[in-house]
Protein backbone atom coordinates (compact mmCIF):
# COMPACT_ATOMS: atom_id res chain seq x y z
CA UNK A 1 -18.51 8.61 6.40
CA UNK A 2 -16.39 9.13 9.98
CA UNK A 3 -14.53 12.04 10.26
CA UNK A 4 -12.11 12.49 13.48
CA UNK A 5 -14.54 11.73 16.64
CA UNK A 6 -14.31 8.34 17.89
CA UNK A 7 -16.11 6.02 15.91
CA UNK A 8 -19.02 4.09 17.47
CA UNK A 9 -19.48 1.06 14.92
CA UNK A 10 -17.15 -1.49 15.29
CA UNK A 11 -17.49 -3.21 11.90
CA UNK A 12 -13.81 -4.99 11.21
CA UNK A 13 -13.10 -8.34 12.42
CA UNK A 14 -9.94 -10.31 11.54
CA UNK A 15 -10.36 -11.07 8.15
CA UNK A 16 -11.85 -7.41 7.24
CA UNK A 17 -8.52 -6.14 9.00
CA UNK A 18 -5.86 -8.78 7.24
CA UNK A 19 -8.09 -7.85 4.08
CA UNK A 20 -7.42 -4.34 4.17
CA UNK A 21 -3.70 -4.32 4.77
CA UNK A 22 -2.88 -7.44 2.96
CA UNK A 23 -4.73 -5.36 0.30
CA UNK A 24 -2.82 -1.96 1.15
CA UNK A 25 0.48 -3.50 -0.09
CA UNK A 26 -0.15 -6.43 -2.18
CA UNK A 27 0.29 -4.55 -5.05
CA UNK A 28 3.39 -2.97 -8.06
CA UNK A 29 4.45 -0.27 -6.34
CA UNK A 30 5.95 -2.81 -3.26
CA UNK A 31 7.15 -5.16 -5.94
CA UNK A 32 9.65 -2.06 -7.78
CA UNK A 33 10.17 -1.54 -3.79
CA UNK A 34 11.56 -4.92 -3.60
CA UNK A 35 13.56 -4.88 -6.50
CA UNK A 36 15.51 -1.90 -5.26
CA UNK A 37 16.99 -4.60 -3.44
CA UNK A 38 18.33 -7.01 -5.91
CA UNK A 39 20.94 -7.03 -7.64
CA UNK A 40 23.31 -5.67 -4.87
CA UNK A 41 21.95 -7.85 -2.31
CA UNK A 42 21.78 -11.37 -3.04
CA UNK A 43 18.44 -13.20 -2.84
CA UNK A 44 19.41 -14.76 0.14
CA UNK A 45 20.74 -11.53 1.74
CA UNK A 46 17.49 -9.69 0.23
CA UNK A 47 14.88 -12.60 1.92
CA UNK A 48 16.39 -11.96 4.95
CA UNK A 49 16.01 -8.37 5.32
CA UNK A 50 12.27 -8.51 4.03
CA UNK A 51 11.23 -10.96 6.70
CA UNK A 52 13.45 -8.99 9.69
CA UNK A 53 12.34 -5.45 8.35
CA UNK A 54 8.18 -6.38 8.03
CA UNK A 55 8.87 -8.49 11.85
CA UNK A 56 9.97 -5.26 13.47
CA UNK A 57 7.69 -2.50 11.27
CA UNK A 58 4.96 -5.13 11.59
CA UNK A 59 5.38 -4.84 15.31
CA UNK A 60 4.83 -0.62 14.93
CA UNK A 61 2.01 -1.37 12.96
CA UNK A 62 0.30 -3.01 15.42
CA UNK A 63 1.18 -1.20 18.48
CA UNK A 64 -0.50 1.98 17.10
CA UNK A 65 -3.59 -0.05 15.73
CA UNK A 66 -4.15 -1.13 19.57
CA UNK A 67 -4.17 2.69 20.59
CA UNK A 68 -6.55 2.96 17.37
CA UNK A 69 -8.64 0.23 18.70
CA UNK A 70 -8.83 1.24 22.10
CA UNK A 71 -9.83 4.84 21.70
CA UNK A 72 -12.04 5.17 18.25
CA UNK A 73 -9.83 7.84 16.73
CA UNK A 74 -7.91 8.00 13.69
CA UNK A 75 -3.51 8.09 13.65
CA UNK A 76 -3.22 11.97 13.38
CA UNK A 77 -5.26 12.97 16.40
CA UNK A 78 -3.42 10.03 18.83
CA UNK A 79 -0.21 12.11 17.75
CA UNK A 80 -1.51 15.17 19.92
CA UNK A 81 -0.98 12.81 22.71
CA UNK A 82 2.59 13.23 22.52
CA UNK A 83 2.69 16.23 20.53
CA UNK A 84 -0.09 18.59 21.97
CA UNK A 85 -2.71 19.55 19.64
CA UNK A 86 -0.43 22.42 17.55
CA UNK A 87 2.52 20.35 17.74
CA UNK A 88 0.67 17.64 15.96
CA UNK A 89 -0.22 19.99 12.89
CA UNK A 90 3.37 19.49 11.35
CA UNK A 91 3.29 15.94 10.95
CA UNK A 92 -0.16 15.89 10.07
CA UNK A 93 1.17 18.17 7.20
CA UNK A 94 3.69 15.69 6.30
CA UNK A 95 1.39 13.01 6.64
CA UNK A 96 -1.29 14.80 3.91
CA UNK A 97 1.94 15.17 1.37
CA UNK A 98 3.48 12.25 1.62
CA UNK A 99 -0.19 10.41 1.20
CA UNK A 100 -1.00 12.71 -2.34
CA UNK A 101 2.65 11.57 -3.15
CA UNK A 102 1.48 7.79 -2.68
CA UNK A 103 -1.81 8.35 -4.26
CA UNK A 104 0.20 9.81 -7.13
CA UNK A 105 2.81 6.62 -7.36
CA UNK A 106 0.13 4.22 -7.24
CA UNK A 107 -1.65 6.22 -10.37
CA UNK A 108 1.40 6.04 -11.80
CA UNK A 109 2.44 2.60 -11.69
CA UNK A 110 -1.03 1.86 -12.23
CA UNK A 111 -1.48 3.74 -15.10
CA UNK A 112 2.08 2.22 -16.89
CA UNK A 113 1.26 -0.81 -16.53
CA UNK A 114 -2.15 -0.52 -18.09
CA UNK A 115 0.10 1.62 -20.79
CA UNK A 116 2.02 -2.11 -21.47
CA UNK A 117 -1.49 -3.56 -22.64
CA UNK A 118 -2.45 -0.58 -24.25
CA UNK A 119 -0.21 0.86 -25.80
CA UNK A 120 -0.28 5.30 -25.96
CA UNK A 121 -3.02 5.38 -23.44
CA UNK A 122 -0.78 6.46 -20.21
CA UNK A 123 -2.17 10.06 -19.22
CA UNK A 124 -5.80 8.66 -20.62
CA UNK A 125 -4.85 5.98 -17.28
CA UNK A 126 -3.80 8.25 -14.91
CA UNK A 127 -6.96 10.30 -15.41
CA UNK A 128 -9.13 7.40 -15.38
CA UNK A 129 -7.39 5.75 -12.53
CA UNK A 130 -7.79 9.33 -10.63
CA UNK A 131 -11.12 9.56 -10.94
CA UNK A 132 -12.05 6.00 -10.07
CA UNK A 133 -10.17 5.96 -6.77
CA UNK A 134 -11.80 8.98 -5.82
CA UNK A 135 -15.38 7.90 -6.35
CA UNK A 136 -14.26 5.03 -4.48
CA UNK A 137 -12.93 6.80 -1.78
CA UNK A 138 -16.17 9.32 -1.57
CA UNK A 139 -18.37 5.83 -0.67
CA UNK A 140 -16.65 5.59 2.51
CA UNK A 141 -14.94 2.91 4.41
CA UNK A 142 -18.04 0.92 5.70
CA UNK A 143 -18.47 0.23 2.28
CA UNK A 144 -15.00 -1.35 1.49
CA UNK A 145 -14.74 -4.67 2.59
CA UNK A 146 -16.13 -6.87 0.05
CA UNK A 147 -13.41 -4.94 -2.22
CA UNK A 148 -10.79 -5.76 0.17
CA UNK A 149 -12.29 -9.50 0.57
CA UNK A 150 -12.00 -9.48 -3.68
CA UNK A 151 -8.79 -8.19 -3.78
CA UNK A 152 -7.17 -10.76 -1.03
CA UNK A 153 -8.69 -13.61 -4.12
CA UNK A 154 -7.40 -12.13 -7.34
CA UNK A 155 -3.99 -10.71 -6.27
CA UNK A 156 -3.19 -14.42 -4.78
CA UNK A 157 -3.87 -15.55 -7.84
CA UNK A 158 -1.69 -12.91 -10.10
CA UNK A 159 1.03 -13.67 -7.35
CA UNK A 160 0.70 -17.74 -7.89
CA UNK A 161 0.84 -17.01 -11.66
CA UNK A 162 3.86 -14.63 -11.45
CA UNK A 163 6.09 -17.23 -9.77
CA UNK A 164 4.58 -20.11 -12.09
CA UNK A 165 5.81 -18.26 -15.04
CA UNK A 166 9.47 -17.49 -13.26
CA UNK A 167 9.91 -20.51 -12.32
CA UNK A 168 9.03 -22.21 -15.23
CA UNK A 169 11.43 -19.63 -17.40
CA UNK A 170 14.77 -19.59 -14.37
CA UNK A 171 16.23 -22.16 -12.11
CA UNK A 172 15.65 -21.32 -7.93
CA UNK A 173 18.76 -22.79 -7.32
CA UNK A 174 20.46 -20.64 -9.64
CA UNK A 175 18.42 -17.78 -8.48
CA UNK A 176 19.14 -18.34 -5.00
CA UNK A 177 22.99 -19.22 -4.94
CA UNK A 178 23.60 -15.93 -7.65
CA UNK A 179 25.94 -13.38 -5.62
CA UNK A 180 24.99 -9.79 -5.71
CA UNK A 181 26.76 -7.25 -7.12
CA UNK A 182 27.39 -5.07 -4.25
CA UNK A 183 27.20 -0.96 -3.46
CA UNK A 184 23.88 -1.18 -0.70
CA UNK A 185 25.21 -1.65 2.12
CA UNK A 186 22.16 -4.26 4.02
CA UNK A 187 21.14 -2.03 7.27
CA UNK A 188 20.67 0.25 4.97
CA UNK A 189 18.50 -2.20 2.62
CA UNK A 190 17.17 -2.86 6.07
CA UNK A 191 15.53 0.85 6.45
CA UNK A 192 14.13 0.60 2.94
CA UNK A 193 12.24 -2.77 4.00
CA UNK A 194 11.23 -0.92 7.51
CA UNK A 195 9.87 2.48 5.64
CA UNK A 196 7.04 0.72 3.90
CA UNK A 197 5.17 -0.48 7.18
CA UNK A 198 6.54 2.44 8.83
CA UNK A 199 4.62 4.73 5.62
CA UNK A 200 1.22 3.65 7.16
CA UNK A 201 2.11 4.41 10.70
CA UNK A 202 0.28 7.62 10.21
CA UNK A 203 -2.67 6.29 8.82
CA UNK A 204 -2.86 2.66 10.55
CA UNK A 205 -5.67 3.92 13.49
CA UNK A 206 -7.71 5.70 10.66
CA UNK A 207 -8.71 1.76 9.99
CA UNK A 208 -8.23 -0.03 13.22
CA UNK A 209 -10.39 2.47 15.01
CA UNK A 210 -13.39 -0.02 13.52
CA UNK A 211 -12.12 -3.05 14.84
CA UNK A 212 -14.40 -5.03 16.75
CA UNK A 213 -11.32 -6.02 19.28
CA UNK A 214 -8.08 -5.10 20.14
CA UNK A 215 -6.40 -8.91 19.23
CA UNK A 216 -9.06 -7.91 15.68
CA UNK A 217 -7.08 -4.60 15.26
CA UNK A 218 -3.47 -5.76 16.05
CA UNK A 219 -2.69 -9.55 14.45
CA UNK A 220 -5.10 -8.23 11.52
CA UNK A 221 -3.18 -5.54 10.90
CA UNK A 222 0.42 -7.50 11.44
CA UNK A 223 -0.07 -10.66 9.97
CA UNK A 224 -2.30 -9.11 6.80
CA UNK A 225 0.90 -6.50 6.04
CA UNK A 226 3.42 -9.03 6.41
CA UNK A 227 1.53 -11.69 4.03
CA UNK A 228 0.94 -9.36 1.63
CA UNK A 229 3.98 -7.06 1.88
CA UNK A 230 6.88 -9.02 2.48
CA UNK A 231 5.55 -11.11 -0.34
CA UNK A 232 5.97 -8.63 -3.08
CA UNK A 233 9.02 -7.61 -1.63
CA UNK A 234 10.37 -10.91 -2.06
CA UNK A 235 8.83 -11.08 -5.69
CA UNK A 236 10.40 -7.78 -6.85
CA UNK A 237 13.40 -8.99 -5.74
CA UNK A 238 13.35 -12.26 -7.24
CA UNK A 239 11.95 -10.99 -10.41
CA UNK A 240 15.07 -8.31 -10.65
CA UNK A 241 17.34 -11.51 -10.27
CA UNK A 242 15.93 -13.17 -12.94
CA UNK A 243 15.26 -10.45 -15.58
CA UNK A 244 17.76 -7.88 -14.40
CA UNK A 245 14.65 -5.17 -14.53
CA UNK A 246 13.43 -3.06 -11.57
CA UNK A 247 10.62 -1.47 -13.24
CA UNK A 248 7.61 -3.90 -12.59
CA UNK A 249 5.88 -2.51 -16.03
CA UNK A 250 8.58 -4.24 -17.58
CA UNK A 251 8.00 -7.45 -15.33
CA UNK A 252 4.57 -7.16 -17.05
CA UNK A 253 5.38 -6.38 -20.41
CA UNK A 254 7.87 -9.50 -20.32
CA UNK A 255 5.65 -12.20 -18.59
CA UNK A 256 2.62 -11.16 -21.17
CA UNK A 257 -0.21 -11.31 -18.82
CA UNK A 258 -2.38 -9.10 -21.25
CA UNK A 259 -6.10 -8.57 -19.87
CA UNK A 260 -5.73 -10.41 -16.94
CA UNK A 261 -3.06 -8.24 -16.34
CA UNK A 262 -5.74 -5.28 -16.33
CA UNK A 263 -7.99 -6.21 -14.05
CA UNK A 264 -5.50 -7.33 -11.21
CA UNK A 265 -3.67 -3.17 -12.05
CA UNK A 266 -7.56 -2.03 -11.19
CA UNK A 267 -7.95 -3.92 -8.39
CA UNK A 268 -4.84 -3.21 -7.02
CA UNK A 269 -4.73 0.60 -7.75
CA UNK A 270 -7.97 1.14 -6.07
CA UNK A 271 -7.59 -1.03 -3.10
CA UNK A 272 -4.08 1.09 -2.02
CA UNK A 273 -5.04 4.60 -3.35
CA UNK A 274 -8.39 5.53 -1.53
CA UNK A 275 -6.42 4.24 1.43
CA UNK A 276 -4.09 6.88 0.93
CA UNK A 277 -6.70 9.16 -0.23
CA UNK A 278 -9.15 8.42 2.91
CA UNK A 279 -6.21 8.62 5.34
CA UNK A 280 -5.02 12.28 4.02
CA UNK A 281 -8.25 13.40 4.22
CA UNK A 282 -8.70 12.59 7.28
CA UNK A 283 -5.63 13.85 8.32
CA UNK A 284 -6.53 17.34 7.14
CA UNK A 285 -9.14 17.47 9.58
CA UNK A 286 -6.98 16.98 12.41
CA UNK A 287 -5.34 20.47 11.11
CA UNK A 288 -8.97 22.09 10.36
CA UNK A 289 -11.46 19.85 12.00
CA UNK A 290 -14.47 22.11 10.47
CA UNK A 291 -13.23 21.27 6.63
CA UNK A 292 -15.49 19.00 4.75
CA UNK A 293 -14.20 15.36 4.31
CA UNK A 294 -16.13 14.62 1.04
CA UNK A 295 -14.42 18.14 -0.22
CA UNK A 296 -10.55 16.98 0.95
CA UNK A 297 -11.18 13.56 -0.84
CA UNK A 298 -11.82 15.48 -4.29
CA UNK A 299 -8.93 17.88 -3.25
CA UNK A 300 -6.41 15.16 -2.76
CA UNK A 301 -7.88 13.05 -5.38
CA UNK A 302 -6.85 15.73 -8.02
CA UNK A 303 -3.78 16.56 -6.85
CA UNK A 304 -2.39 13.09 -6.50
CA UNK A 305 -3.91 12.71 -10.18
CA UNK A 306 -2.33 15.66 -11.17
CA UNK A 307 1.08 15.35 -9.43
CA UNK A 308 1.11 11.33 -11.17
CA UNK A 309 1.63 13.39 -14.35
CA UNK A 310 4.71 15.32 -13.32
CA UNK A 311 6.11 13.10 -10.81
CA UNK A 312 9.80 12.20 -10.85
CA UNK A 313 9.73 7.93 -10.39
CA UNK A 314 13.33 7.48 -10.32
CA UNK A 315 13.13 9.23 -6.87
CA UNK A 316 11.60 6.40 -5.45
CA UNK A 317 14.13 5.17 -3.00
CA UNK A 318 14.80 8.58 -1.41
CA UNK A 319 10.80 9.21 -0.95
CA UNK A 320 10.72 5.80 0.72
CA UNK A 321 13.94 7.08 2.98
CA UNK A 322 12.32 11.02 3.35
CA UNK A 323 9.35 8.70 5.04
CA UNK A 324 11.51 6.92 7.18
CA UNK A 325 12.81 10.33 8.71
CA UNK A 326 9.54 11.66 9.20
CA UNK A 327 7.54 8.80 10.55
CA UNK A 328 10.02 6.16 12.43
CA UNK A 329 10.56 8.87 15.63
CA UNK A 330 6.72 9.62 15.34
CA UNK A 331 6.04 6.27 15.58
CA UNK A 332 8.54 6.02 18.71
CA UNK A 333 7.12 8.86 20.77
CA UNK A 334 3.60 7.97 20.00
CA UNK A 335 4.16 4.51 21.17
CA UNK A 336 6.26 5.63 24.03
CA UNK A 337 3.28 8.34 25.11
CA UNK A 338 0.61 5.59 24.88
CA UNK A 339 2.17 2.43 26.62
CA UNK A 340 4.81 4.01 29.11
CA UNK A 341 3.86 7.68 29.69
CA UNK A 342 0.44 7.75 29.70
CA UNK A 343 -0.80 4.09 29.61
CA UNK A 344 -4.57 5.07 27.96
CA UNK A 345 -5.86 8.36 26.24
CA UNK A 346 -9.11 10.16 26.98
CA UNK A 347 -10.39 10.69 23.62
CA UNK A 348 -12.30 14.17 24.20
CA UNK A 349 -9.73 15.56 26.19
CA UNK A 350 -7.40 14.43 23.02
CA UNK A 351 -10.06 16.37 20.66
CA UNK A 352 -9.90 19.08 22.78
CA UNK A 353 -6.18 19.45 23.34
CA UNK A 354 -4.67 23.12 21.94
CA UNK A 355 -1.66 22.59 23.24
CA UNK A 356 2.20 22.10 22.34
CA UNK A 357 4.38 19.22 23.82
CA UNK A 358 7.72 20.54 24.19
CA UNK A 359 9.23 16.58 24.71
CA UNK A 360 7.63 14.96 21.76
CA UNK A 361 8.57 17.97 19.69
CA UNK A 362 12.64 18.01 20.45
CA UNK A 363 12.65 14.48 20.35
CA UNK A 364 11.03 13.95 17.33
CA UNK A 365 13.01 16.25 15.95
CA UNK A 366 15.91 15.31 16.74
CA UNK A 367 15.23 11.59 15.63
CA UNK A 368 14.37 13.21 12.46
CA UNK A 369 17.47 15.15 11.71
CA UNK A 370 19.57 11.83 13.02
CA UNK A 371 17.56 9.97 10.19
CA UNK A 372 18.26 11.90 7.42
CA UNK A 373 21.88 12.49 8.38
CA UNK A 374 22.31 8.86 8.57
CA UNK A 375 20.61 8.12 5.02
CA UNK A 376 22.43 11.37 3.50
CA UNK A 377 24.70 9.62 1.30
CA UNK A 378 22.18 7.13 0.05
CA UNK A 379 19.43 10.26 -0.81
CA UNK A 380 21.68 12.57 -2.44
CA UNK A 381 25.18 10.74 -2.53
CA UNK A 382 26.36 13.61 0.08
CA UNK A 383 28.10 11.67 2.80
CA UNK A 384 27.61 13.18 7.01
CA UNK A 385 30.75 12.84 8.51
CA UNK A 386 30.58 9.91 11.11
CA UNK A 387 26.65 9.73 11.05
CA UNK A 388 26.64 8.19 7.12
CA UNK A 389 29.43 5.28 8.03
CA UNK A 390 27.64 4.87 11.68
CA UNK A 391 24.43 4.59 9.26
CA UNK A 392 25.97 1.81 6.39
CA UNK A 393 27.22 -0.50 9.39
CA UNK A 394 24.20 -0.13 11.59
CA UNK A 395 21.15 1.17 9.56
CA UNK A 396 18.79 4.10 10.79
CA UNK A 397 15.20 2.79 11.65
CA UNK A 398 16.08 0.26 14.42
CA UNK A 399 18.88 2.89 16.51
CA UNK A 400 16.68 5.95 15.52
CA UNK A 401 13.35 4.41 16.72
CA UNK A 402 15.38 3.33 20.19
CA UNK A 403 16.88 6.66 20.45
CA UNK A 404 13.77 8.81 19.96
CA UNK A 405 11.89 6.61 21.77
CA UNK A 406 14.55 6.63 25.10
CA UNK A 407 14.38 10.73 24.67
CA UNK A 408 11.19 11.36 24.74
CA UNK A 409 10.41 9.11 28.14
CA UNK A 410 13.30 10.64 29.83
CA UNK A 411 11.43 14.36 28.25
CA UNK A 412 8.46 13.70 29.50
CA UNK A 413 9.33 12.96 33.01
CA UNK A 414 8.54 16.62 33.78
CA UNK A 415 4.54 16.13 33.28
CA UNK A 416 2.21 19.15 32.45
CA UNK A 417 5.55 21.49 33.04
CA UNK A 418 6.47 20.45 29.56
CA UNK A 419 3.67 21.65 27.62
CA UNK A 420 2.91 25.46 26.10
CA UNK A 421 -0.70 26.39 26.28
CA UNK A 422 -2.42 28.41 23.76
């Protein structure tokens, strides 16, 4: 079990890396994501953002899964490059909730779905989901690939069934030549495509750190996302276009997939949750790097189990734009710190940095205030004056990430003058 030092075993080759993030999001929760989409967006409109938004969050992913590669440490404690040690507690704080809030979606979804086959067993699911993905996580990620390997066979095969059973109910050409209905404007459908890669740019090192290369680490990591990803994207939407439902319980319920059904929930549930579990755990120890990483797995383990029973799931398109605030400028200055500021890190003087970055702070923050104000309207139907519009013709992610990432190398031009010591 590694906690925050740079590994020393380089385990992951290719296939172990495409396995673990075709894995991360081959799975419901990215198939409801996808159906957001549709109806307002037409299939065609709706294909066409999935394969643009994974090609440039893809392309994030990556980037930081070189620096991951290249140094041996996880996400969290590369963000001190830009950030300074204390200035990279607060989005390693944001990180560790928004990862128990994915551990608690994918018990929930999980635990629904197993609720279709079985019917009045769903908090019985969520408990036993909980506590399996814990385990799990507690064995470590040396451990993981043959699950990963496992998953890659079994969720083809649930995916190859799926469209079998669509396609054998619904025309394509009628599918793909329906209009949509209107009311999401498509940059903004963009962002919601981008904030799913862009969810696991604080995490992405925490894996790629093991790769045996960097070309392991980086086309591993891009191509494995966007297989797995975009795909489910593109079923959810295509499912909602045919059935008219955006839950993907009720994509279950309907296509009767019974026990088979089961088993590919299980598999799925555990391959994305101890990810999330893993990664906030190791987060925490970028904040306290004395806490115990078996104790932070049980911690976040039961309060992602516990929040699944309380959780709100008709907030899922604001949590996926909240993550899109938060993580699409760190993403920016961390790439900008790596490849134009500094070009390389020193990993102990990383470990051993206490200090505040006064660049990567302002412009992270303000990329993250432009964000939200740009999204407003779509999170809580309050409109920004000029930012909302400017955000419904040209999206957020894509001028956000350019903006933050433009600020912060201009910031930074001032070297060690820009950073507090403590």
């Amino acid at each position: 079990m590694q906690d925050i030092k740079p590994v020393k075993e380089r385990i992951f080759d290719f296939w172990s890396n495409f396995s673990i993030w075709f894995g991360a999001d081959f799975g419901i929760a990215v198939i409801w994501a996808g159906a957001l989409l549709t109806p307002y967006l037409s299939l065609k409109q709706a294909l066409a953002i999935i394969i643009l938004g994974h090609l440039l969050g893809n392309a994030v992913m990556s980037l930081i899964a070189i620096e991951g590669q290249e140094t041996g440490l996880p996400t969290m404690v590369l963000s001190r490059g830009p950030l300074g040690g204390k200035g990279s507690i607060l989005p390693s704080l944001l990180n560790y909730l928004q990862l128990i809030g994915w551990t608690a979606i994918m018990l929930i979804v999980g635990a629904r779905a197993l609720d279709v086959i079985f019917p009045g067993t769903y908090f019985a699911w969520v408990i036993v989901l909980g506590v399996l993905v814990t385990v799990w996580t507690l064995v470590g990620p040396e451990r993981w690939g043959w699950l990963e390997k496992l998953s890659v066979i079994l969720l083809a095969i649930l995916s190859g069934w799926l469209l079998y059973v669509i396609f054998s109910k619904y025309s394509f050409s009628e599918l793909w030549n329906k209009p949509g209905t209107g009311g999401l404007p498509l940059l903004i459908a963009l962002d919601l495509v981008i904030a799913m890669p862009l969810s696991w740019a604080p995490t992405i090192a925490d894996y790629s750190r093991f790769a045996k290369s960097k070309s392991d680490a980086a086309w591993g990591t891009y191509l494995g996302h966007l297989a797995g990803s975009a795909f489910c994207y593109f079923l959810g939407a295509l499912s909602n276009v045919a059935m008219g439902k955006e839950d993907p319980i009720s994509l279950i319920a309907a296509y009767g997939l019974g026990i088979p059904a089961m088993l590919i929930v299980l598999v799925s549930t555990l391959n994305t949750t101890f990810m999330d579990i893993y990664s906030a755990s190791i987060t925490w120890k970028n904040v306290n790097p004395k806490a115990s990483l078996k104790t932070q797995i049980l911690i976040v383990g039961t309060l992602g189990t516990l929040l699944a029973l309380v959780f709100p799931v008709d907030k899922y398109e604001a949590f996926l734009l909240l993550i899109g605030g938060a993580f699409v400028p760190l993403a920016a200055i961390m790439i900008a710190d790596y490849f134009m500021v500094r070009k390389k890190y020193d990993a102990n003087e990383l470990l051993a940095n206490q200090r505040i970055r006064i660049p990567g702070i302002v412009a992270w923050i303000v990329g993250f205030a432009l964000y939200i104000s740009m999204t407003m309207e779509s999170l809580i139907g309050v409109p920004v004056p000029v930012l909302s519009p400017l955000g419904d013709r040209i999206g957020a992610s894509i001028p956000v990430f350019l903006i933050t990432l433009v600020l912060y190398y201009i910031l930074s031009l001032g070297g060690s003058k820009n950073e507090v010591h403590h």
